[in-house]
Protein backbone atom coordinates (compact mmCIF):
# COMPACT_ATOMS: atom_id res chain seq x y z
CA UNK A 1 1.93 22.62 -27.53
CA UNK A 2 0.40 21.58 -23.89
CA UNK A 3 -0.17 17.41 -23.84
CA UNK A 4 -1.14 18.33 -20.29
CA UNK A 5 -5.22 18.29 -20.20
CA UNK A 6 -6.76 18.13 -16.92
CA UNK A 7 -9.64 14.93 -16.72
CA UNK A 8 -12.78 17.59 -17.00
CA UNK A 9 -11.06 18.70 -20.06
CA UNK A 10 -9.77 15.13 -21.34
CA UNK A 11 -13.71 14.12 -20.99
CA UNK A 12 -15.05 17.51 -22.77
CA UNK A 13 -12.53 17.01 -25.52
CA UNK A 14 -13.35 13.22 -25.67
CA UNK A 15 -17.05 14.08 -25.93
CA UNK A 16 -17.40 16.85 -28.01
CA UNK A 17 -19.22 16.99 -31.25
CA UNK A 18 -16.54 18.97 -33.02
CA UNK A 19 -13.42 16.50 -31.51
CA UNK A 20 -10.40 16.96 -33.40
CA UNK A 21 -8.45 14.08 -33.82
CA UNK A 22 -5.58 16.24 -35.60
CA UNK A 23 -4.54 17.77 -32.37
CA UNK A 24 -3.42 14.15 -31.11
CA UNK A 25 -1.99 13.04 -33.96
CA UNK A 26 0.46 16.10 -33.97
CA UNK A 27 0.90 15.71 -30.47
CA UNK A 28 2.64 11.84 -31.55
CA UNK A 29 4.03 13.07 -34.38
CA UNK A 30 6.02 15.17 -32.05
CA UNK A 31 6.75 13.06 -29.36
CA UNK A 32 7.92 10.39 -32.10
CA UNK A 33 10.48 13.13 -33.56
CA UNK A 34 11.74 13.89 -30.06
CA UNK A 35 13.05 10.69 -29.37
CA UNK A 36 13.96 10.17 -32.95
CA UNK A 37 11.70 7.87 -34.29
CA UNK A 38 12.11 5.57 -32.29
CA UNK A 39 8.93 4.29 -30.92
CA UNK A 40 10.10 2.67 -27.62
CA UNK A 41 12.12 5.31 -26.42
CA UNK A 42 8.57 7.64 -26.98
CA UNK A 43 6.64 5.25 -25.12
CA UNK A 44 9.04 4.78 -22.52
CA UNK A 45 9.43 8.36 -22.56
CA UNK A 46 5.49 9.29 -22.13
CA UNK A 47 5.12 6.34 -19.38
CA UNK A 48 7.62 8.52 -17.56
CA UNK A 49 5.83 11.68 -17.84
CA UNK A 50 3.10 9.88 -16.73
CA UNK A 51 4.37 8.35 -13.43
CA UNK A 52 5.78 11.93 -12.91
CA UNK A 53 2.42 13.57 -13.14
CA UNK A 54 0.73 10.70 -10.76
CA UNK A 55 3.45 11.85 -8.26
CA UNK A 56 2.93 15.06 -8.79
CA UNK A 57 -0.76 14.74 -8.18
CA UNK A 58 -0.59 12.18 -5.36
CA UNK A 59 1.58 15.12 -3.56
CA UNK A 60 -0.94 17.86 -4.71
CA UNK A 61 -3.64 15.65 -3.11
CA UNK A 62 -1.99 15.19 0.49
CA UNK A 63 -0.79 18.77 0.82
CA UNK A 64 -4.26 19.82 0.48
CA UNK A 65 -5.58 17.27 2.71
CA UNK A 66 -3.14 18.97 5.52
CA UNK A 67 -4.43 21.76 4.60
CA UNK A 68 -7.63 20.86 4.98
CA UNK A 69 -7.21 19.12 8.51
CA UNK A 70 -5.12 22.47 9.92
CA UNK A 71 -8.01 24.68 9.10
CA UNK A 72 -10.41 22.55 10.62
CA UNK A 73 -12.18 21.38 7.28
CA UNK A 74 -13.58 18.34 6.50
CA UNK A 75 -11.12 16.38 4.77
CA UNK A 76 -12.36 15.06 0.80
CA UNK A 77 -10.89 12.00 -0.71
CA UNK A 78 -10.31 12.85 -4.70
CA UNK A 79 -10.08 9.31 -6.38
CA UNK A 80 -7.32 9.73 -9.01
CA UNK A 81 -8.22 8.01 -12.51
């Protein structure tokens, strides 16, 4: 199962008329059983995911804003949520 949604999809999903809530309730249900029930260690455990994907993004973000500058385009700023 992918817990990975980008924010054009978190905002469709959020939004949509036929939003299934079951999806995110398995998606806990599964994080819960792989830290073994115990409810810190999955919170603790999806803050860390978290800050991993920030950095992840953050990175994503500057590499293509060299990118940008070495072909001569206009640099964009992406405001991360």
């Amino acid at each position: 199962m992918n817990l990975v949604r980008s924010p054009a999809e978190s905002v469709v999903l959020a939004t949509s008329s036929t939003f299934d809530n079951s999806r995110y309730e398995q998606a806990c249900d599964q994080a819960i059983a792989m830290c073994d029930g115990n409810m810190r260690s999955t919170i603790k455990a999806l803050i860390m995911a978290n800050e991993y994907l920030e950095a992840e993004l953050s990175e994503l973000q500057a590499a293509v804003e060299i990118g940008c500058a070495r072909a001569g385009l206009p640099e964009t700023k992406i405001d991360a949520a």
